[in-house]
Protein backbone atom coordinates (compact mmCIF):
# COMPACT_ATOMS: atom_id res chain seq x y z
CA UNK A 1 83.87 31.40 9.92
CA UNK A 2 84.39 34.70 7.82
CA UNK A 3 84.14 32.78 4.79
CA UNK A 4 80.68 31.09 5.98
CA UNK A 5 79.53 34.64 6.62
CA UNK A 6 80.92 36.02 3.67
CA UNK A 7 78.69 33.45 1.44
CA UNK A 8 75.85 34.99 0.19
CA UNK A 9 73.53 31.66 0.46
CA UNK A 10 74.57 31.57 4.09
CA UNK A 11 73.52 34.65 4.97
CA UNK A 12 70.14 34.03 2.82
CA UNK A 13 69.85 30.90 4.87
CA UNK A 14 69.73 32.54 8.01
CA UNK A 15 67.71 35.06 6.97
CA UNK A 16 65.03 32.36 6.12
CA UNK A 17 65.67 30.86 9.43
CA UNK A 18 65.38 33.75 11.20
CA UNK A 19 62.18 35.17 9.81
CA UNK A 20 60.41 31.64 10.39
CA UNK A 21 61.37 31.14 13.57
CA UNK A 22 59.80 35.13 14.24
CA UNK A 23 56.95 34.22 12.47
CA UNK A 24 56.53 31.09 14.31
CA UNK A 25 56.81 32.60 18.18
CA UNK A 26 54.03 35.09 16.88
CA UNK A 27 51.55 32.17 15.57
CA UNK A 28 52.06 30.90 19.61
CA UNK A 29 51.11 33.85 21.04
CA UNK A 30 48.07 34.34 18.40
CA UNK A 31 46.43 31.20 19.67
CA UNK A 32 47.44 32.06 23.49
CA UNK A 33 45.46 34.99 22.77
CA UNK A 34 42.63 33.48 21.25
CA UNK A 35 42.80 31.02 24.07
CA UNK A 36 42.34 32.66 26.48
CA UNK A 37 39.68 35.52 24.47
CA UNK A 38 37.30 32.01 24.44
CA UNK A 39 37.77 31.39 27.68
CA UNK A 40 37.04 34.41 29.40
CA UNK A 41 33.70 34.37 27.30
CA UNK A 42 32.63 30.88 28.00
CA UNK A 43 33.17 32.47 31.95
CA UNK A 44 31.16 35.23 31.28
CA UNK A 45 28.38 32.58 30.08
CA UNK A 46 28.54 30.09 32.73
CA UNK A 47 28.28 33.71 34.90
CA UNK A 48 25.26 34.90 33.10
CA UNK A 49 23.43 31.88 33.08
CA UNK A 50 22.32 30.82 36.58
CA UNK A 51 22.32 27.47 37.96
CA UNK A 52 19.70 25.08 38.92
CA UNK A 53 20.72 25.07 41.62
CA UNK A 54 20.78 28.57 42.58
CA UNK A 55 17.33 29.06 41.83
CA UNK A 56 14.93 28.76 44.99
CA UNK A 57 12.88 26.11 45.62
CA UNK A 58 9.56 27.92 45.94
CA UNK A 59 10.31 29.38 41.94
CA UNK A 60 10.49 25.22 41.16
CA UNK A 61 6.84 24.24 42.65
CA UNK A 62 5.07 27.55 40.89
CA UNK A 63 6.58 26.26 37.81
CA UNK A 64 5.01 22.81 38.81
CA UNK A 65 1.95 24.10 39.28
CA UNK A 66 1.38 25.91 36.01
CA UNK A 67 2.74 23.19 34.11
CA UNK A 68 0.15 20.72 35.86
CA UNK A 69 -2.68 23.35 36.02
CA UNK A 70 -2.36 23.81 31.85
CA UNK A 71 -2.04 20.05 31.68
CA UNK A 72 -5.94 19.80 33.37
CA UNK A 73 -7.40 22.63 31.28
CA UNK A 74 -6.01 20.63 28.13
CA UNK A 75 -7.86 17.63 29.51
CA UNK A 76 -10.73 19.15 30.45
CA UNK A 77 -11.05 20.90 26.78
CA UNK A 78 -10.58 17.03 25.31
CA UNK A 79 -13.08 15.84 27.14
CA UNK A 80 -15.30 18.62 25.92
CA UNK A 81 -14.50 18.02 22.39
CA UNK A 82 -15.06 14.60 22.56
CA UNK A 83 -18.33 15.15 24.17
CA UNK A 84 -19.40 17.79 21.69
CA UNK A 85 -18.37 15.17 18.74
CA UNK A 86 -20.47 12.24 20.93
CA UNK A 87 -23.53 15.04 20.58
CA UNK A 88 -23.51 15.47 17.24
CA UNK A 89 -23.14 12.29 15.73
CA UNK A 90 -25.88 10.62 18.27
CA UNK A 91 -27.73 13.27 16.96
CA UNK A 92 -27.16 13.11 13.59
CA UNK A 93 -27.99 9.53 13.66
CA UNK A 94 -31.16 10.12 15.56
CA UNK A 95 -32.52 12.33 12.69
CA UNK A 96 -31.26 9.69 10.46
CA UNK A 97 -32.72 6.79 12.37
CA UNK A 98 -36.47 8.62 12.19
CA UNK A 99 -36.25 9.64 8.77
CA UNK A 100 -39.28 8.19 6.92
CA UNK A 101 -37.21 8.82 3.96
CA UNK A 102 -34.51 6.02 2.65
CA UNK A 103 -30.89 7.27 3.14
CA UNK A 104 -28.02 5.04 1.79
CA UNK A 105 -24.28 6.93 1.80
CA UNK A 106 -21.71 5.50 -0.40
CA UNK A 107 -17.93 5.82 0.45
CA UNK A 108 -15.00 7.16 -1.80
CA UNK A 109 -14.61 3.63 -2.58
CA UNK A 110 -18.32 3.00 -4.06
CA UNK A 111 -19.22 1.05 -1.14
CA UNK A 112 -22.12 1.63 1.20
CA UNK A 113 -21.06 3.00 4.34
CA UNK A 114 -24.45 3.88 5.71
CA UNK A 115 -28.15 2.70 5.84
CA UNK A 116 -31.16 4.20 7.65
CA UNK A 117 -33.90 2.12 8.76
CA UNK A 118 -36.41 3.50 6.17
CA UNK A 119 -33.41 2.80 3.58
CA UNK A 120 -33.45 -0.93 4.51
CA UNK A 121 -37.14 -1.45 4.41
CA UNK A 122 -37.70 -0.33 1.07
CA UNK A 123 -34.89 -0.95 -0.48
CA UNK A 124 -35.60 -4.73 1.09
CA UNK A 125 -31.81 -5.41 2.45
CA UNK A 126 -31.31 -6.41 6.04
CA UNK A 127 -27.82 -4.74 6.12
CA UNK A 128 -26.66 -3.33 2.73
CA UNK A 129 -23.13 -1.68 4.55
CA UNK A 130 -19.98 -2.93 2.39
CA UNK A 131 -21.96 -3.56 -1.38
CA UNK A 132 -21.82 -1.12 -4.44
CA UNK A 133 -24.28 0.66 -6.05
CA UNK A 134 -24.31 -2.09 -8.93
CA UNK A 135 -25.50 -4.55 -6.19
CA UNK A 136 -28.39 -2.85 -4.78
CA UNK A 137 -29.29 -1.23 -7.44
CA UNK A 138 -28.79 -4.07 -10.24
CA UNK A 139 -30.36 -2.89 -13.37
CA UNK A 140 -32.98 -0.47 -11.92
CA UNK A 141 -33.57 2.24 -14.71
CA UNK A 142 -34.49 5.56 -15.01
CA UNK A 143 -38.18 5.71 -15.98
CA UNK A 144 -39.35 9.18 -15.07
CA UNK A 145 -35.88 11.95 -15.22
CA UNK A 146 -36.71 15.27 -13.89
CA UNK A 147 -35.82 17.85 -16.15
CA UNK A 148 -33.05 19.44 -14.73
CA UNK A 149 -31.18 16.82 -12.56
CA UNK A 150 -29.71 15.89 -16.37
CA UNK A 151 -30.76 12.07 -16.01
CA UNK A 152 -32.14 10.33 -19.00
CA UNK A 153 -34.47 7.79 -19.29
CA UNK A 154 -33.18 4.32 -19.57
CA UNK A 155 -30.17 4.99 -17.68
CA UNK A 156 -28.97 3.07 -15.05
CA UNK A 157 -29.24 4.33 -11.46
CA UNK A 158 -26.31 2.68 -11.01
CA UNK A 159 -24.17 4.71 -13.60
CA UNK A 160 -26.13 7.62 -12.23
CA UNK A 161 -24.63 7.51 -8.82
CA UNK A 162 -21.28 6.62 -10.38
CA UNK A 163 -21.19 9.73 -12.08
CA UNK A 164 -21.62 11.86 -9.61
CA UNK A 165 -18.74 9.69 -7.79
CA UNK A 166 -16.56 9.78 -10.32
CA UNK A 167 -17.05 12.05 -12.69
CA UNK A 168 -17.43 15.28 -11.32
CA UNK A 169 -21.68 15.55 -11.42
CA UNK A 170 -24.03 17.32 -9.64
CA UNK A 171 -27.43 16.22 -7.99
CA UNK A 172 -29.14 13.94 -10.13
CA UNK A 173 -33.42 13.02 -9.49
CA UNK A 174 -35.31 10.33 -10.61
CA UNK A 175 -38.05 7.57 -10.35
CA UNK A 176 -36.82 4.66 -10.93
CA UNK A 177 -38.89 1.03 -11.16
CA UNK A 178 -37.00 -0.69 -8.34
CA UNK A 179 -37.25 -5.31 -8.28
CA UNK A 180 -36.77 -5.72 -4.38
CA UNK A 181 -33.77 -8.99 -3.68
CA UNK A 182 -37.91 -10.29 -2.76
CA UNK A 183 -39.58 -10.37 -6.46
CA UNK A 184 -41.87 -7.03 -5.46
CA UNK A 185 -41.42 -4.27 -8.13
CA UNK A 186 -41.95 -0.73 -6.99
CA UNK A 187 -41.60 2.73 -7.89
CA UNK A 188 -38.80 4.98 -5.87
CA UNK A 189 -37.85 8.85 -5.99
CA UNK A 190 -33.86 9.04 -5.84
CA UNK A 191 -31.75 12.11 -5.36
CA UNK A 192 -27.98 11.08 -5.65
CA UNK A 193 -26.08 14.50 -4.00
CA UNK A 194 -22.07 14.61 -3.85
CA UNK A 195 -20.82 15.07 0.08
CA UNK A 196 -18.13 17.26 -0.15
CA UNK A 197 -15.17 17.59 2.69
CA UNK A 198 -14.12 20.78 3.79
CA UNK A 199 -11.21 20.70 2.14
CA UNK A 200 -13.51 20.68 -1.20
CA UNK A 201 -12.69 17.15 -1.90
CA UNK A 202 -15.12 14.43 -2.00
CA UNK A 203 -16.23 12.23 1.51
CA UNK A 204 -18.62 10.49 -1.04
CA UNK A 205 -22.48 10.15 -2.50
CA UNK A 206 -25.50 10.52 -0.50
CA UNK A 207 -28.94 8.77 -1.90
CA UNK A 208 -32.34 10.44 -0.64
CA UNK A 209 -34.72 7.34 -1.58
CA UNK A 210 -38.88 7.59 -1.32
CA UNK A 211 -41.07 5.25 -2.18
CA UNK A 212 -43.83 6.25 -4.82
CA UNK A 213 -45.73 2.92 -5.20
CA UNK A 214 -48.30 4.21 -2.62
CA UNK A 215 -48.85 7.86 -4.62
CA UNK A 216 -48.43 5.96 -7.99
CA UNK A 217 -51.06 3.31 -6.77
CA UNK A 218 -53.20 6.25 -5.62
CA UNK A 219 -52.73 8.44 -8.90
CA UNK A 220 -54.17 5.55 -11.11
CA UNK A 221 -57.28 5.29 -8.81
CA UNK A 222 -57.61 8.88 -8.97
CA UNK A 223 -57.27 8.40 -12.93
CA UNK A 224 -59.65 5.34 -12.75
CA UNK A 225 -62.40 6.97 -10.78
CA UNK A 226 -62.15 9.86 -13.05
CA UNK A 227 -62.78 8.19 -16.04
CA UNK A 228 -65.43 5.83 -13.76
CA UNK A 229 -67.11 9.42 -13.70
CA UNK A 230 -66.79 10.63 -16.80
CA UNK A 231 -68.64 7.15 -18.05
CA UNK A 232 -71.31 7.83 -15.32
CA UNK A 233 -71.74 11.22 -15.65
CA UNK A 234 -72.46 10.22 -19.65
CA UNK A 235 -74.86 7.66 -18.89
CA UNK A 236 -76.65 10.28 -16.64
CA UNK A 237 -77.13 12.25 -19.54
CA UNK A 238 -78.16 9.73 -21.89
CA UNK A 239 -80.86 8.27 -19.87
CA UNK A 240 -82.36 11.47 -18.53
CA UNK A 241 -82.90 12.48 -21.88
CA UNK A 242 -84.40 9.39 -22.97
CA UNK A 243 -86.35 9.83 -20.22
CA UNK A 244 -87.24 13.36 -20.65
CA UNK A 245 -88.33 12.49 -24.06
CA UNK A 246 -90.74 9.45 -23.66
CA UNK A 247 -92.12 11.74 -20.76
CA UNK A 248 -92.99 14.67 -23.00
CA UNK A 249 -94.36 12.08 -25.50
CA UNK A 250 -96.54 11.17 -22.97
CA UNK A 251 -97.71 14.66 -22.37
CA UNK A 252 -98.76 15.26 -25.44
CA UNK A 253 -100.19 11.49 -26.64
CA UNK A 254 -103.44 11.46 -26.75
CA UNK A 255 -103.82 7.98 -27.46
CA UNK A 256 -104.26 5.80 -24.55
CA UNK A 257 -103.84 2.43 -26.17
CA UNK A 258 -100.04 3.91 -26.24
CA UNK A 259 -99.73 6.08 -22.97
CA UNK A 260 -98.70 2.21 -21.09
CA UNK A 261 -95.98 1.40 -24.04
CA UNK A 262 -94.08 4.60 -23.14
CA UNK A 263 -94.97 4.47 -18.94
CA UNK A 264 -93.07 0.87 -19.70
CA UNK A 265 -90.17 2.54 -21.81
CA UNK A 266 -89.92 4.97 -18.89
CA UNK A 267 -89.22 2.62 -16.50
CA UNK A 268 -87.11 0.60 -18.54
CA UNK A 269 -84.86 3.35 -18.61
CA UNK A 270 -85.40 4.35 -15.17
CA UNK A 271 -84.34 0.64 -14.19
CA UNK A 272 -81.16 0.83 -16.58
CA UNK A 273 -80.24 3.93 -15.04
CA UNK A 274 -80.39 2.32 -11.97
CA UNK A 275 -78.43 -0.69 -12.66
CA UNK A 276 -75.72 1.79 -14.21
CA UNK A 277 -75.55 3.21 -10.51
CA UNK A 278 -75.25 0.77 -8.67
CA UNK A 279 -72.07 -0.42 -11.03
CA UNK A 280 -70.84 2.81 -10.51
CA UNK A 281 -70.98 2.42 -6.65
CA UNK A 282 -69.78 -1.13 -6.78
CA UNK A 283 -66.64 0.12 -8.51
CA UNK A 284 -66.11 2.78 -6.20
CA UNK A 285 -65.93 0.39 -3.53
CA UNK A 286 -64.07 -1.85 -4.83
CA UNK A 287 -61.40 1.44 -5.36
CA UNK A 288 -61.94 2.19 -2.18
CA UNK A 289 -60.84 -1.20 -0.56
CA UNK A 290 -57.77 -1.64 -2.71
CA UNK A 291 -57.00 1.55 -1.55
């Protein structure tokens, strides 16, 4: 036994074994500790917090009632919005609905997505919803640009709107000598305008169509009984003076064996002024019915 305890590993030995076993009975009471540290604070929580069923019963219905009174003002703001949204677009398509004006929206897509009435009737489609610009609009082309809107004539309407689709263009106007699907050719105003979202994207293109065949119809009459005029007014002139002159001739003749010739030339005149009146009037009437 000496000898074991005289050998120096032996005592190193149970040195080791000494300090692991100390170091080991302190790592136990560490977690005890720490044991018991978490739960005296998980008491102190269930402590703090108070139970359901602690809480009175009158606390639970006033929280009831809240909860079910914001529940109906939610509703009853809803219904409002709905309402409101109802409003606006019966009204919208009220004003749309009495336009005399055309109005035919196309979609992001290029599709139509909305017709007006007055759209439909001169544009000659029942129900143009669903086709593209190149279907209604075939090869209609620009025949009178207005200065600004940077159209040019001989383009197509069609391109026009898909431009302003497409490619990032502003409001384009034009006239524009429109075949109906029924043979009749007429002459329309369009104003293709972007309708932008309020994010500042693009919803789609909105066409503002007139129809000009009426004011281009009344234009040329205007034009025709100007120059009608014109012609009449020169004919006025022409046979007044010839009539002025064969009257002063007749002042100063003194020969009656020729004071009948020129009484005959006068009314000659006279008559083919007359005749050149009543042409003038015919014509006027006859403006005045196709009118």
């Amino acid at each position: 036994m000496v000898r074991l305890l005289g050998n120096p590993v032996m005592l190193r030995a149970m040195l080791v074994m000494i300090i692991a076993g100390t170091a080991f009975l302190l790592a136990i009471m560490a977690i005890r500790a720490l044991r018991k540290s978490i739960a005296a604070e998980a008491d102190l929580d269930s402590a703090a917090a108070p139970k359901l069923e602690n809480l009175p019963l009158h606390l639970y219905n006033t929280v009831i009632q809240q909860l079910k009174q914001q529940k109906h003002e939610l509703q009853v703001q809803t219904l409002a919005e709905q309402r409101r949204a109802r409003t606006t677009e019966n009204f919208s398509q009220a004003v749309l609905s009495n336009l005399s004006s055309g109005v035919l929206v196309f979609g992001i897509n290029g599709l139509v997505k909305q017709a007006n009435p007055a759209a439909k009737q001169i544009l000659g489609f029942s129900s143009p919803s669903g086709m593209s610009a190149e279907d209604v609009f075939r090869s209609a082309t620009v025949c009178s640009p207005v200065a600004y809107s940077g159209t040019a004539s001989g383009s197509r309407l069609a391109d026009e709107i898909d431009a302003v689709l497409h490619h990032g263009s502003k409001c384009r106007q034009a006239e524009v000598d429109y075949s109906t699907p029924g043979g009749k050719t007429i002459r329309i105003a369009v104003t293709v305008s972007p309708v932008p979202a309020v994010d500042g994207g693009l919803l789609g293109v909105a066409c503002l169509i007139s129809d000009r065949s009426e004011f281009e119809s009344l234009r040329n009459q205007q034009e025709l009984q100007g120059e009608i005029s014109a012609e009449m007014a020169l004919e006025l002139r022409t046979s007044l003076a010839t009539i002025t002159g064969y009257a002063q001739q007749l002042g100063r003749n003194r020969d009656a064996a020729t004071a009948p010739q020129l009484a005959a030339d006068i009314a000659s005149e006279a008559a083919r002024l007359d005749d050149h009146i009543g042409g003038f009037l015919a014509k006027r009437a006859a403006a005045g019915a196709q009118s």
